[in-house]
N, C-alpha and C. Protein backbone atom coordinates (compact mmCIF):
# COMPACT_ATOMS: atom_id res chain seq x y z
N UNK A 1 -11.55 2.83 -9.88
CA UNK A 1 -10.75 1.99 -9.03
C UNK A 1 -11.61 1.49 -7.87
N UNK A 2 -11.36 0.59 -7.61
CA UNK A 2 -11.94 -0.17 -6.36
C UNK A 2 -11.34 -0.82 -5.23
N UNK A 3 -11.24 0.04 -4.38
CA UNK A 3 -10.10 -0.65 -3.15
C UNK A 3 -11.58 -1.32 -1.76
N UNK A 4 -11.13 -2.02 -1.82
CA UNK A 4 -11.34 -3.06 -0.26
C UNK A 4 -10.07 -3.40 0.27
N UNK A 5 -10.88 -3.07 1.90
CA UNK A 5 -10.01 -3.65 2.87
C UNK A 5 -10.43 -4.57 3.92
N UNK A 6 -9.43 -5.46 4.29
CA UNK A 6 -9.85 -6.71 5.01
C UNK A 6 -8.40 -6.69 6.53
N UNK A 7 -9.10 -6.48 7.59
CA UNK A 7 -8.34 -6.41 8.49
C UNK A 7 -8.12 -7.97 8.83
N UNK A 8 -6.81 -8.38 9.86
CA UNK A 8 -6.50 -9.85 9.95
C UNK A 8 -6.91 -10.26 11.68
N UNK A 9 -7.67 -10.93 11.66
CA UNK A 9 -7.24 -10.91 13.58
C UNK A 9 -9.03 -10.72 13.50
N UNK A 10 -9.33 -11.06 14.87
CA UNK A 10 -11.13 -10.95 15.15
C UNK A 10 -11.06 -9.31 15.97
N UNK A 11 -12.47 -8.70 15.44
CA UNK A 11 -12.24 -7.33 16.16
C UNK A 11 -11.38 -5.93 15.82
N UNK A 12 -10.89 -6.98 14.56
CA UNK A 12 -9.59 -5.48 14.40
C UNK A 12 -8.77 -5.90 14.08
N UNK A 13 -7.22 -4.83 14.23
CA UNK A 13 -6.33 -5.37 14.10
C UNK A 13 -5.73 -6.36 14.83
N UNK A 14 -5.02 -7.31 14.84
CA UNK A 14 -4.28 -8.52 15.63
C UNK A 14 -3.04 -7.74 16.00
N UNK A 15 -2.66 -7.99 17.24
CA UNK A 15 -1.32 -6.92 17.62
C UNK A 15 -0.19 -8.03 18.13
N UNK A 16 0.70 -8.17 17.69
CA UNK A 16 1.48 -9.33 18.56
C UNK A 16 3.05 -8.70 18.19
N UNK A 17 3.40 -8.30 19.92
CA UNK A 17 4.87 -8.40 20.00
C UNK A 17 5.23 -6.39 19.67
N UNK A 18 4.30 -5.97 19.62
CA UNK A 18 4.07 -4.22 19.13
C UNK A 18 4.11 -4.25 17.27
N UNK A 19 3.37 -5.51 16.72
CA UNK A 19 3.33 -5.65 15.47
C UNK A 19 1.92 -5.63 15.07
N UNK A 20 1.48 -4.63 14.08
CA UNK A 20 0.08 -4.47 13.47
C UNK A 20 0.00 -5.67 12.05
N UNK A 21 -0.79 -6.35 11.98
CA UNK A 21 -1.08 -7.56 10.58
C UNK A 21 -2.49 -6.70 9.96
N UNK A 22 -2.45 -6.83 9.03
CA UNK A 22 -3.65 -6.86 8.31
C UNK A 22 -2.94 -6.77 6.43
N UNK A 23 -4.29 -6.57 5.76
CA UNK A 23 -3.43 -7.15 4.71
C UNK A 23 -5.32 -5.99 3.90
N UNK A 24 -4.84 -5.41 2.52
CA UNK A 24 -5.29 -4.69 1.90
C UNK A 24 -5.60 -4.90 0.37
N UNK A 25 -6.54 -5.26 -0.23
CA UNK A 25 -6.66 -5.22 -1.31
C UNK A 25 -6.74 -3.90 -2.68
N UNK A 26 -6.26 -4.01 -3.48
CA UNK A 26 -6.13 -3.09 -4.95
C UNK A 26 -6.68 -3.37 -6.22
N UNK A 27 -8.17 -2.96 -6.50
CA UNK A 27 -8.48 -3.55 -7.84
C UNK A 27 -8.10 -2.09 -9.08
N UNK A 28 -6.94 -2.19 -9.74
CA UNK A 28 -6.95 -0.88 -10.71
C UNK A 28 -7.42 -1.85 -12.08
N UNK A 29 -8.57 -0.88 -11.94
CA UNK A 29 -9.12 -0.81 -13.70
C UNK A 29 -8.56 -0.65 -14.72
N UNK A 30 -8.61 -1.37 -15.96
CA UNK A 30 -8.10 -1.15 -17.18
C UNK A 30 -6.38 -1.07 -16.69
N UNK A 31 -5.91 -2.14 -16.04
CA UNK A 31 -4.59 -2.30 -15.72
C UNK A 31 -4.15 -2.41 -16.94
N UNK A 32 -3.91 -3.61 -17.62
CA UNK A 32 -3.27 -3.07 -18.78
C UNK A 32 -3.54 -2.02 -19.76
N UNK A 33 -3.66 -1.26 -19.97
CA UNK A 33 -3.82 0.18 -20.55
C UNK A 33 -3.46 0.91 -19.83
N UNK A 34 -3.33 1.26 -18.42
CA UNK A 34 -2.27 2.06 -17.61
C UNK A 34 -1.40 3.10 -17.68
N UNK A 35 -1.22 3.98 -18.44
CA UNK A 35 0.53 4.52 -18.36
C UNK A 35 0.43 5.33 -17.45
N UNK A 36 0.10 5.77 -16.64
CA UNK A 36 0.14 7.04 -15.62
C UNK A 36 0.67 6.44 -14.11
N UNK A 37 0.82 7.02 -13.26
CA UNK A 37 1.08 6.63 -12.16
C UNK A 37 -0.17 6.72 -11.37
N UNK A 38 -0.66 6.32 -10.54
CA UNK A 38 -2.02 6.18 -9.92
C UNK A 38 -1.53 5.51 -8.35
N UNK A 39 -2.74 6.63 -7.28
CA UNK A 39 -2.56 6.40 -6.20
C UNK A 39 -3.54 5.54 -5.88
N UNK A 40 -3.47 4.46 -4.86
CA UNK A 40 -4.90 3.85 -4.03
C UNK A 40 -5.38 5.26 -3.18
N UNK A 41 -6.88 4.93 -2.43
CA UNK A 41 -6.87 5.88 -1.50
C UNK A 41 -6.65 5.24 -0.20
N UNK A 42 -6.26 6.31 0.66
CA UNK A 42 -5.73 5.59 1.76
C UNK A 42 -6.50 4.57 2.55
N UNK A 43 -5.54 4.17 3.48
CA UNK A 43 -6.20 2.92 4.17
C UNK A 43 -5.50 2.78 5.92
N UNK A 44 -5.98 2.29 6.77
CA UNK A 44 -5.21 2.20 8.00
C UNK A 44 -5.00 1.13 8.30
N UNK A 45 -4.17 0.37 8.54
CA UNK A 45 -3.62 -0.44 9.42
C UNK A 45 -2.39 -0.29 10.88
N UNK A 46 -2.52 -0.62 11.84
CA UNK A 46 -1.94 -0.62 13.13
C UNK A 46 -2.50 1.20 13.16
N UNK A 47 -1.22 2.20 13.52
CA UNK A 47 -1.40 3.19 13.73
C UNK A 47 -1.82 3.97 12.54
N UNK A 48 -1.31 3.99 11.89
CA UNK A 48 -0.94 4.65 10.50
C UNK A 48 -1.77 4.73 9.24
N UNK A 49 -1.47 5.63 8.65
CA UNK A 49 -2.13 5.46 7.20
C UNK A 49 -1.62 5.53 5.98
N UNK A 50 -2.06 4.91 5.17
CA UNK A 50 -1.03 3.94 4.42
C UNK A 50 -1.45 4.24 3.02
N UNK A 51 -0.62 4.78 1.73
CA UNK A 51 -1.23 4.29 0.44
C UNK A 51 -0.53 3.88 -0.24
N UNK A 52 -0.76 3.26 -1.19
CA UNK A 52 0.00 2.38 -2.74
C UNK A 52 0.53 3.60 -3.76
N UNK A 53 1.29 3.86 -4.23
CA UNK A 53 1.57 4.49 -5.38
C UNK A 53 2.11 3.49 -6.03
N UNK A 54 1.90 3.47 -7.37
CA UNK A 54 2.02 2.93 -8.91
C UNK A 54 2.39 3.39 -9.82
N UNK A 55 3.46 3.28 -10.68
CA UNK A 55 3.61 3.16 -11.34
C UNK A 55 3.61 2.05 -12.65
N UNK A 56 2.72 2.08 -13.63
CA UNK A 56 2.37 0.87 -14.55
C UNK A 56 3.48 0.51 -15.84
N UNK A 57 4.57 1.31 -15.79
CA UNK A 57 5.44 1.85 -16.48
C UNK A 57 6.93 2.00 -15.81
N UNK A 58 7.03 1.67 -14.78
CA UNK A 58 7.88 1.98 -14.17
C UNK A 58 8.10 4.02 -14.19
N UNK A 59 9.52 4.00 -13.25
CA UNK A 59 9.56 5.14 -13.32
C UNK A 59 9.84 6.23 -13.83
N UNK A 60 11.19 5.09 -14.99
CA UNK A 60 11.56 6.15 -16.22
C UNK A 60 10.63 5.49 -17.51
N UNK A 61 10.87 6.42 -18.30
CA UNK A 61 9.92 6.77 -19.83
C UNK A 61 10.25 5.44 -20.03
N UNK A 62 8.84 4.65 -20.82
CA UNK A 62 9.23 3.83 -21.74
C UNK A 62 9.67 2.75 -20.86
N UNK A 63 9.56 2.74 -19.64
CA UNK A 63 10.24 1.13 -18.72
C UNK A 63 9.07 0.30 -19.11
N UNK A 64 9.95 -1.11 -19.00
CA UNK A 64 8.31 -2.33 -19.40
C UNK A 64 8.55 -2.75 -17.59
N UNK A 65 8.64 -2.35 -16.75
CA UNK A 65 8.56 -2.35 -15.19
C UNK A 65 7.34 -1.96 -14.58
N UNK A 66 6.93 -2.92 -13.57
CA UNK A 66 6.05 -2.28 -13.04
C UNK A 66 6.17 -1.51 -11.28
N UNK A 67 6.40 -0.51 -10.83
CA UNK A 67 7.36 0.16 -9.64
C UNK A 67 5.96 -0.03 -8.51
N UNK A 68 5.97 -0.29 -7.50
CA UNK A 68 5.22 -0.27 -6.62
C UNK A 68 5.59 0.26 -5.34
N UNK A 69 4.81 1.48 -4.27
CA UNK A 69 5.38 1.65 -3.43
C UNK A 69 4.61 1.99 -2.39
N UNK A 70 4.81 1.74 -0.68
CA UNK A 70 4.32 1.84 0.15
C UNK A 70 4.30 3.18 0.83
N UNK A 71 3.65 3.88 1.03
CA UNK A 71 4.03 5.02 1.36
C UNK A 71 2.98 5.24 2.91
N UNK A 72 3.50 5.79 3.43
CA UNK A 72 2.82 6.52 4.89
C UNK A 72 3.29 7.89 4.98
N UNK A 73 1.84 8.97 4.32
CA UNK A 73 2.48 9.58 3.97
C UNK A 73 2.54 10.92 5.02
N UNK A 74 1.83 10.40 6.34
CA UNK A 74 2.01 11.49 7.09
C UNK A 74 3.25 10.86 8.80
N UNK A 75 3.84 10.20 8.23
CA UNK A 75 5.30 9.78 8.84
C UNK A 75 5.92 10.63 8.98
N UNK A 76 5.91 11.75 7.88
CA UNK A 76 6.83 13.09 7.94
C UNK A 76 6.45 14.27 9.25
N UNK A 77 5.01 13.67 9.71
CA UNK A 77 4.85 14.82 10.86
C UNK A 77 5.16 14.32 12.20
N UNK A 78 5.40 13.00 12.54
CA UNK A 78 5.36 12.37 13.62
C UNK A 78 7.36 12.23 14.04
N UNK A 79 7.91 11.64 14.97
CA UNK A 79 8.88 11.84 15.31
C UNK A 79 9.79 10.87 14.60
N UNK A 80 11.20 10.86 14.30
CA UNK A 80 11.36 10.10 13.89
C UNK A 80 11.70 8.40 14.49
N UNK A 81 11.96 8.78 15.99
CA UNK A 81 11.68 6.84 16.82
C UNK A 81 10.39 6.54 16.50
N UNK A 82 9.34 7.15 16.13
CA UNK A 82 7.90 6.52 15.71
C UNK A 82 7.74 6.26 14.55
N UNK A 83 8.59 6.63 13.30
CA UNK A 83 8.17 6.37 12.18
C UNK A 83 8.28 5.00 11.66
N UNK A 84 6.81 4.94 11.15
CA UNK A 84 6.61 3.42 10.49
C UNK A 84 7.75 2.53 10.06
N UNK A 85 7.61 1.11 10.08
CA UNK A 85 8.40 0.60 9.54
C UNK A 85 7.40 -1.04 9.17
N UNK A 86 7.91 -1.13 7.89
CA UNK A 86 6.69 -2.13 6.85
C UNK A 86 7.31 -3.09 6.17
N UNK A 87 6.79 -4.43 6.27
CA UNK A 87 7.27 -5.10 5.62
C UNK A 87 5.41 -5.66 4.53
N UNK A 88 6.23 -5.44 3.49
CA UNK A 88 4.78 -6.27 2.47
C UNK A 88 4.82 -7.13 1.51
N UNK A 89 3.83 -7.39 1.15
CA UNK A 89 3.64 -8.69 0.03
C UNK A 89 2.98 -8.26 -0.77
N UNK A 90 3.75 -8.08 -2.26
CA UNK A 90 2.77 -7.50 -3.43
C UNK A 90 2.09 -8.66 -4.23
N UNK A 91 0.98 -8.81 -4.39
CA UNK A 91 0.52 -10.23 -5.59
C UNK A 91 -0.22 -9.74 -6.33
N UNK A 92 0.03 -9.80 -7.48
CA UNK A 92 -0.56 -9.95 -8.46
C UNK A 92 -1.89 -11.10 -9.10
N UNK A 93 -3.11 -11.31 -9.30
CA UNK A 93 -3.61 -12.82 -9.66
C UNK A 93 -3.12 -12.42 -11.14
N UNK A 94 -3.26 -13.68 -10.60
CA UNK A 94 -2.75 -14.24 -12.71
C UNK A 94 -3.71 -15.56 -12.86
């Protein structure tokens, strides 16, 4: 797997309004052949750290779905008025 990341803004992250931008790339190998669920490794943007979980299969047996999910996965130690909140854009090239 091959993850790059590309922060948005000069210097870093761009902060506007108490909002972090940046935007993360995902290259998974042998995507179609897939069946397992597969993590990115993590990545930071604004405060936080951030990974992709996948599913290529969706989540139940046999789905032709593909499940994608954002996870921050150490949100669970911090308070809950601080915990992340994400909005994203999944693309696919075709």
């Amino acid at each position: 797997m091959d993850d790059s990341f590309q922060k948005t803004g000069s210097g870093g992250d761009a902060k506007l309004h108490d909002e972090f931008h940046g935007t993360w790339e995902w290259k998974v190998d042998n995507f179609t052949t897939t069946t397992d669920k597969r993590y990115s490794h993590k990545f930071e943007i604004g405060t936080y750290i951030w990974q992709i979980l996948m599913f290529p299969r969706g989540r139940k047996e046999r789905s032709p779905d593909l499940a994608v999910y954002l996870d921050a996965s150490e949100a669970q130690l911090t308070p809950l008025h601080m915990n992340p909140k994400a909005v994203f854009t999944f693309t696919l090239p075709g």
